[in-house]
N, C-alpha and C. Protein backbone atom coordinates (compact mmCIF):
# COMPACT_ATOMS: atom_id res chain seq x y z
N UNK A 1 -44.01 -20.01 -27.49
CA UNK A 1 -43.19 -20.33 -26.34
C UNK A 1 -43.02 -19.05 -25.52
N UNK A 2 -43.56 -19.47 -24.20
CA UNK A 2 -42.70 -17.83 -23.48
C UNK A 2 -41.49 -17.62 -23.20
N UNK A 3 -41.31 -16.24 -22.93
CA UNK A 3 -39.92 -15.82 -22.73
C UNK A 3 -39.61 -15.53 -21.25
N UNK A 4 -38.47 -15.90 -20.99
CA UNK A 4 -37.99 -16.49 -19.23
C UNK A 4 -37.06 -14.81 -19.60
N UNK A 5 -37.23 -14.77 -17.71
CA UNK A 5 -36.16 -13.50 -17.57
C UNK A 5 -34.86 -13.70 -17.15
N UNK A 6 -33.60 -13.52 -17.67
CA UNK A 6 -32.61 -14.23 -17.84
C UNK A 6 -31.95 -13.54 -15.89
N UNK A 7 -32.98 -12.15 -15.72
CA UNK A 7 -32.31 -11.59 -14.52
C UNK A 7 -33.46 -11.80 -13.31
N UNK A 8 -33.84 -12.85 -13.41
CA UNK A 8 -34.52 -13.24 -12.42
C UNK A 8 -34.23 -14.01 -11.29
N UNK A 9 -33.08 -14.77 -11.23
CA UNK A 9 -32.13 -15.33 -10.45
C UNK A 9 -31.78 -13.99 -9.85
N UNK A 10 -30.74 -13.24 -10.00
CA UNK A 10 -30.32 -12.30 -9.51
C UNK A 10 -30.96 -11.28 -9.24
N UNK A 11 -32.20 -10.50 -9.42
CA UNK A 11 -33.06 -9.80 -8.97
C UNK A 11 -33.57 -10.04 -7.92
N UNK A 12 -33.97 -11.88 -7.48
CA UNK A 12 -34.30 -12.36 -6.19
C UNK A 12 -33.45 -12.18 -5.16
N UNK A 13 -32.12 -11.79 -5.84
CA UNK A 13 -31.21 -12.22 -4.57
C UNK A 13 -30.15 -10.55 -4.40
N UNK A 14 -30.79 -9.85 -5.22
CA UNK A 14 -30.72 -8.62 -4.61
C UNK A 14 -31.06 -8.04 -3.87
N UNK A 15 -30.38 -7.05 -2.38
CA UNK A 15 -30.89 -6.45 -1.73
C UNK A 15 -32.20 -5.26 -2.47
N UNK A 16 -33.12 -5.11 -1.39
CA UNK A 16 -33.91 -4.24 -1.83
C UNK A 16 -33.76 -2.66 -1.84
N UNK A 17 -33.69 -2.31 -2.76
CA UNK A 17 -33.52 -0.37 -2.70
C UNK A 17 -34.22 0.59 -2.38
N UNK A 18 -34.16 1.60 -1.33
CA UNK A 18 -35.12 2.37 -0.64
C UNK A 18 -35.48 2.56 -1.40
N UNK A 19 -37.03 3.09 -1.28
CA UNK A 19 -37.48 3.61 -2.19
C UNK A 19 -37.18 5.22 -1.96
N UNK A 20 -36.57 6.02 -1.00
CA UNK A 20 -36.17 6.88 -1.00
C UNK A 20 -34.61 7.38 -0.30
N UNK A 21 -33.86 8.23 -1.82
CA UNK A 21 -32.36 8.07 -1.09
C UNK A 21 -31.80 8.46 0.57
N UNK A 22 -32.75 9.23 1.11
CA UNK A 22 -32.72 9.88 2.66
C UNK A 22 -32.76 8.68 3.63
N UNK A 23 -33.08 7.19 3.16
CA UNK A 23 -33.30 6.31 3.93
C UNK A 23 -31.69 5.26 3.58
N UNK A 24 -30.89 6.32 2.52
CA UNK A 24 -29.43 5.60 2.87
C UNK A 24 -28.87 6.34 3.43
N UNK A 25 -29.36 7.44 3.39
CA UNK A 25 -27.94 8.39 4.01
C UNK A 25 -27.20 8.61 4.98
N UNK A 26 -28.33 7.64 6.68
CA UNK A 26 -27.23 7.00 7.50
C UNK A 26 -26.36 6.12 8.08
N UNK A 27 -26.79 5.14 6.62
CA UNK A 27 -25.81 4.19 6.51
C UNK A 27 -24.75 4.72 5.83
N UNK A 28 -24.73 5.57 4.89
CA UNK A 28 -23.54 6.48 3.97
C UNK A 28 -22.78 6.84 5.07
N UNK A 29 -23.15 7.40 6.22
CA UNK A 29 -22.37 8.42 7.04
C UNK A 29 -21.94 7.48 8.07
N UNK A 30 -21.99 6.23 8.19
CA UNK A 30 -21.66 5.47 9.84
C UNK A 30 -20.30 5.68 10.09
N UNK A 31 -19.58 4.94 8.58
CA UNK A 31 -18.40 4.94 8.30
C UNK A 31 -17.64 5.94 8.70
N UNK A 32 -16.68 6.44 9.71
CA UNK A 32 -16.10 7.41 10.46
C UNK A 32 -14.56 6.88 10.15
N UNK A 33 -13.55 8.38 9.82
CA UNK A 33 -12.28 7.85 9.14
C UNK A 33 -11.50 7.92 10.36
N UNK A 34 -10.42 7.33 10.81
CA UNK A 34 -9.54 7.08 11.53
C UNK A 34 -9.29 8.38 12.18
N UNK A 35 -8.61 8.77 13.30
CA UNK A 35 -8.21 10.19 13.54
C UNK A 35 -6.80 10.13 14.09
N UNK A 36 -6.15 8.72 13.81
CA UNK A 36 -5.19 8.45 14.42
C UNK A 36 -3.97 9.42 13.99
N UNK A 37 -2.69 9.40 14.80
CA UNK A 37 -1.74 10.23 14.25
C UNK A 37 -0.74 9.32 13.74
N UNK A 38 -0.46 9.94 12.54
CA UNK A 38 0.79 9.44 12.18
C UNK A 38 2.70 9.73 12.64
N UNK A 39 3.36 8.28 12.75
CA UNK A 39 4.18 8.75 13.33
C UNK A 39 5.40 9.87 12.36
N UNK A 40 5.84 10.59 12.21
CA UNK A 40 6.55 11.43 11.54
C UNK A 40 8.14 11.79 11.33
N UNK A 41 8.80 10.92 12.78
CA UNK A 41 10.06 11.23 13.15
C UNK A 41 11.05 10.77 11.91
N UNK A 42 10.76 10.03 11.13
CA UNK A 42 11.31 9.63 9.75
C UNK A 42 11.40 10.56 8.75
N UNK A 43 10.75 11.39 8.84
CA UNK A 43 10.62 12.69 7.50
C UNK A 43 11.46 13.57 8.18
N UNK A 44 11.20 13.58 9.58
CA UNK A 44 11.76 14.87 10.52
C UNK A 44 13.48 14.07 10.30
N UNK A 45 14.12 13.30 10.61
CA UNK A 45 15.32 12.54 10.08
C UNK A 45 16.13 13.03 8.86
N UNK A 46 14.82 12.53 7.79
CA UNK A 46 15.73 12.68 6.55
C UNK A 46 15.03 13.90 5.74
N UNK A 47 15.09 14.82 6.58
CA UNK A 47 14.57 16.05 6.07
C UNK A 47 15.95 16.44 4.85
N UNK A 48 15.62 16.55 3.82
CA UNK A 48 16.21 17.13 2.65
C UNK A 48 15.71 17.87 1.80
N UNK A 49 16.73 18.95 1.10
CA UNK A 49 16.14 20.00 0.41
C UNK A 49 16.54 19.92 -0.99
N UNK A 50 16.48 19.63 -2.03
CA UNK A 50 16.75 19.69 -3.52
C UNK A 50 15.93 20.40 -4.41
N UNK A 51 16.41 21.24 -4.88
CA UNK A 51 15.79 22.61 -5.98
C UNK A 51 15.95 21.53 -7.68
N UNK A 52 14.85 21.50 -8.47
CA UNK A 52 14.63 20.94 -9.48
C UNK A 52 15.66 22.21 -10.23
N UNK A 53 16.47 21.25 -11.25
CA UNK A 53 17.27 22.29 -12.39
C UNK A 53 18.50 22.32 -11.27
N UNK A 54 19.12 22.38 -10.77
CA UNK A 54 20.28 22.50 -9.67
C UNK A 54 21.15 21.75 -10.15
N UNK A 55 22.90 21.55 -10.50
CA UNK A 55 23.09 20.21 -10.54
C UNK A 55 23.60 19.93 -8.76
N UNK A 56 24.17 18.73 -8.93
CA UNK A 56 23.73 17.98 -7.34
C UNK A 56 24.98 18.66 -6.71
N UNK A 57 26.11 19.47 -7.52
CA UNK A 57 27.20 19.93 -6.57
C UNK A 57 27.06 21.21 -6.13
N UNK A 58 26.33 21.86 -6.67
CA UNK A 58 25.72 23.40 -6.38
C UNK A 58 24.79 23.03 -5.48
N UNK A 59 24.18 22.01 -5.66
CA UNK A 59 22.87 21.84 -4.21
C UNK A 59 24.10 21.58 -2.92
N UNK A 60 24.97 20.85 -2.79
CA UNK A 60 25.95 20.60 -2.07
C UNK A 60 26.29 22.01 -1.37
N UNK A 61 26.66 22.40 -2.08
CA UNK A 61 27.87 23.99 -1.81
C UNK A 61 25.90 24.74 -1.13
N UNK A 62 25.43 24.88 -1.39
CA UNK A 62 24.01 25.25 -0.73
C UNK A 62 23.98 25.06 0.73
N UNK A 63 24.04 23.61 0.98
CA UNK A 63 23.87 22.45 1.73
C UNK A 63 25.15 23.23 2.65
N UNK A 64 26.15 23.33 2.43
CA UNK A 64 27.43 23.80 3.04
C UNK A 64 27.11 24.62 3.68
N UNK A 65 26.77 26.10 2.92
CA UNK A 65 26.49 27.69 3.50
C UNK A 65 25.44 27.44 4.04
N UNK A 66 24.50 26.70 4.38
CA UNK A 66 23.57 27.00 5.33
C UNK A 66 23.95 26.09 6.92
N UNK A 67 24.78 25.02 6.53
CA UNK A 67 25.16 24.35 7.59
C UNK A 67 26.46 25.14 8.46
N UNK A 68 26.57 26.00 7.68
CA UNK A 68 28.30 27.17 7.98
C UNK A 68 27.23 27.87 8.97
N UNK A 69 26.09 28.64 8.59
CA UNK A 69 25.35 29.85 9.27
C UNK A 69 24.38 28.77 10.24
N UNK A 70 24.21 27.60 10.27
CA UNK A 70 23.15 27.43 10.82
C UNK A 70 21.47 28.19 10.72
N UNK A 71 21.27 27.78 9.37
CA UNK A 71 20.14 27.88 9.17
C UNK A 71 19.43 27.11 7.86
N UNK A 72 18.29 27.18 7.22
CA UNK A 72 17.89 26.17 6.46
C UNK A 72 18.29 26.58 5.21
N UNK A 73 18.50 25.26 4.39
CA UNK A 73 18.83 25.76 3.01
C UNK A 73 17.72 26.56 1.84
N UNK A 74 17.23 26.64 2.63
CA UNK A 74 15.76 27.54 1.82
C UNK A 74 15.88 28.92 2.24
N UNK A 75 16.49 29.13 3.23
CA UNK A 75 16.78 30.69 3.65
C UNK A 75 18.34 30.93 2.50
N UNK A 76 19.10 30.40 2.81
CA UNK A 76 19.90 30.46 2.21
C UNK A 76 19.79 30.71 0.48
N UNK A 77 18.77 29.55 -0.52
CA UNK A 77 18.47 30.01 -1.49
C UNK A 77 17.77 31.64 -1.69
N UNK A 78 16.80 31.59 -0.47
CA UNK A 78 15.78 33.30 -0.88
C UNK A 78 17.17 34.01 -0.48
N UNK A 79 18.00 33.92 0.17
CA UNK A 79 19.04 35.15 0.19
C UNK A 79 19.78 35.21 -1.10
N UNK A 80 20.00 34.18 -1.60
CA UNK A 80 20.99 34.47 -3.09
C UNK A 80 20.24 34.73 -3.94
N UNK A 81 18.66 34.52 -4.05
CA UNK A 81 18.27 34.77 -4.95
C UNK A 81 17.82 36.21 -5.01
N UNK A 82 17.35 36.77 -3.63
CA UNK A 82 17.07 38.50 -3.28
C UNK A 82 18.21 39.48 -3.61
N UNK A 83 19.44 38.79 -3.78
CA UNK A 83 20.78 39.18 -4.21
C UNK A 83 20.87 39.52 -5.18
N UNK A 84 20.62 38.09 -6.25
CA UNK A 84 20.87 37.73 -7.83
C UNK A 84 20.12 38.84 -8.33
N UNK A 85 18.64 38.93 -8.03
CA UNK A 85 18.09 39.86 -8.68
C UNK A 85 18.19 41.24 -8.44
N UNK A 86 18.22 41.63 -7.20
CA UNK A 86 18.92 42.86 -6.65
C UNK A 86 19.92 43.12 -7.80
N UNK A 87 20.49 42.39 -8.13
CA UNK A 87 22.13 42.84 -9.18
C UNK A 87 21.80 43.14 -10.03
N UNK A 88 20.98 42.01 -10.59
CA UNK A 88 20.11 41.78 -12.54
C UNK A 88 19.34 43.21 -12.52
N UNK A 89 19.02 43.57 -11.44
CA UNK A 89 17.44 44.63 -11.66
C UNK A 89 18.88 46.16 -11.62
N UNK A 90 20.28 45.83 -10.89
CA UNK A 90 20.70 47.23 -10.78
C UNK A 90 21.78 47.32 -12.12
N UNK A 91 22.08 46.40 -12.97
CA UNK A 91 22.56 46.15 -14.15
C UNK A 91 24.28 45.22 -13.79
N UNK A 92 24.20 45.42 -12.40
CA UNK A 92 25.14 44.48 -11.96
C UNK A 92 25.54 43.03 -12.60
N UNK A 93 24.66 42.18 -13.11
CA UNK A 93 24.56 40.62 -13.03
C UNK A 93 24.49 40.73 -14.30
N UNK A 94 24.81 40.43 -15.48
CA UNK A 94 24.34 40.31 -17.00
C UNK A 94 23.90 38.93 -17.32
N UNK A 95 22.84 39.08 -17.64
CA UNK A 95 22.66 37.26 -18.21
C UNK A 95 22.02 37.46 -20.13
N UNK A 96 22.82 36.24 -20.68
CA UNK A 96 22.59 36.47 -22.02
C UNK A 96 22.11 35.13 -22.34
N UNK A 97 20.74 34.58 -22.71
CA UNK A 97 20.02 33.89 -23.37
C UNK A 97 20.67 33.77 -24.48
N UNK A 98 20.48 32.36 -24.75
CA UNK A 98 21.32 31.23 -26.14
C UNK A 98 19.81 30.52 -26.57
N UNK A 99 19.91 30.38 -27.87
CA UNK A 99 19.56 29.51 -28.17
C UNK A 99 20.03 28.14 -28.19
N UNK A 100 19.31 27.33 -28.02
CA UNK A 100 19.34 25.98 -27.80
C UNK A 100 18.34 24.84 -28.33
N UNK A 101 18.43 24.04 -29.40
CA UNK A 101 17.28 23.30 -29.75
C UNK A 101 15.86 23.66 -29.39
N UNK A 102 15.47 24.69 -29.79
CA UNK A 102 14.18 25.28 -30.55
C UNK A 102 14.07 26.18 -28.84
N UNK A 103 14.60 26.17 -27.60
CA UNK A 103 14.41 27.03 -26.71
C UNK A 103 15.66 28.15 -26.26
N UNK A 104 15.09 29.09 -25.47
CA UNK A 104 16.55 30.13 -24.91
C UNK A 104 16.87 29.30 -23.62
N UNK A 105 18.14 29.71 -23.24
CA UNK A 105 18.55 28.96 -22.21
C UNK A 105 20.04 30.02 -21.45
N UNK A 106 19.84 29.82 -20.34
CA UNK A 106 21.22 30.86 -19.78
C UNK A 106 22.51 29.45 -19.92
N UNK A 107 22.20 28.41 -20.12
CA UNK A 107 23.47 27.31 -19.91
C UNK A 107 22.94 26.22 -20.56
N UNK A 108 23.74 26.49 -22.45
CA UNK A 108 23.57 25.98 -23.13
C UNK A 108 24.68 24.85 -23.47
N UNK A 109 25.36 24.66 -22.53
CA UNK A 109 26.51 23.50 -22.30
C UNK A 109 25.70 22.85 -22.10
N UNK A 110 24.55 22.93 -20.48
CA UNK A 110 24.76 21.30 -20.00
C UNK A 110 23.38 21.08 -20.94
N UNK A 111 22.64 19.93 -20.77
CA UNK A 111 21.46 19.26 -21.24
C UNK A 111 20.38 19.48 -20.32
């Protein structure tokens, strides 16, 4: 008995493949992506600043002193922090590492 090709249905009804890939490559490229602009005034709105590790009332009091000086709360953090270390580096600031479930930690109260 002979043997039938089970992909012979579908081989007929496949497109045919260049025989060389340079003869896809300007169909690859027709496709041109949008250049449209997006509108933005929504981010510009709810522009907010939150530092990961912060709790949310110290981001607040942040939020305060930069709205007191009129300026962004990111200036405001690099100034306390050019401070903090300014102190730590002149022996001013003492910070003492705790252990805490298998890590050190400066604030081994909160979680």
């Amino acid at each position: 008995m002979a043997r039938t090709n089970p992909f012979a249905s579908i081989m007929a009804a496949a497109p045919e493949v260049p025989e060389e890939p340079t003869e896809a490559v300007p169909k690859l490229l027709a496709h041109k992506p949008s250049r449209a602009k997006r509108n933005r005034e929504w981010e510009a709105r709810q522009r907010q600043v939150t530092f990961r590790g912060i709790p949310l009332e110290l981001n607040a009091r942040l939020n305060a002193v930069a709205d007191e000086l009129g300026v962004t709360v990111s200036d405001v953090a690099r100034a306390f922090l050019e401070r903090g270390l300014a102190a730590y580096e002149q022996g001013d600031l003492l910070l003492q590492p705790r252990l805490r479930i298998g890590k050190r930690t400066l604030y081994p109260e909160e979680r």
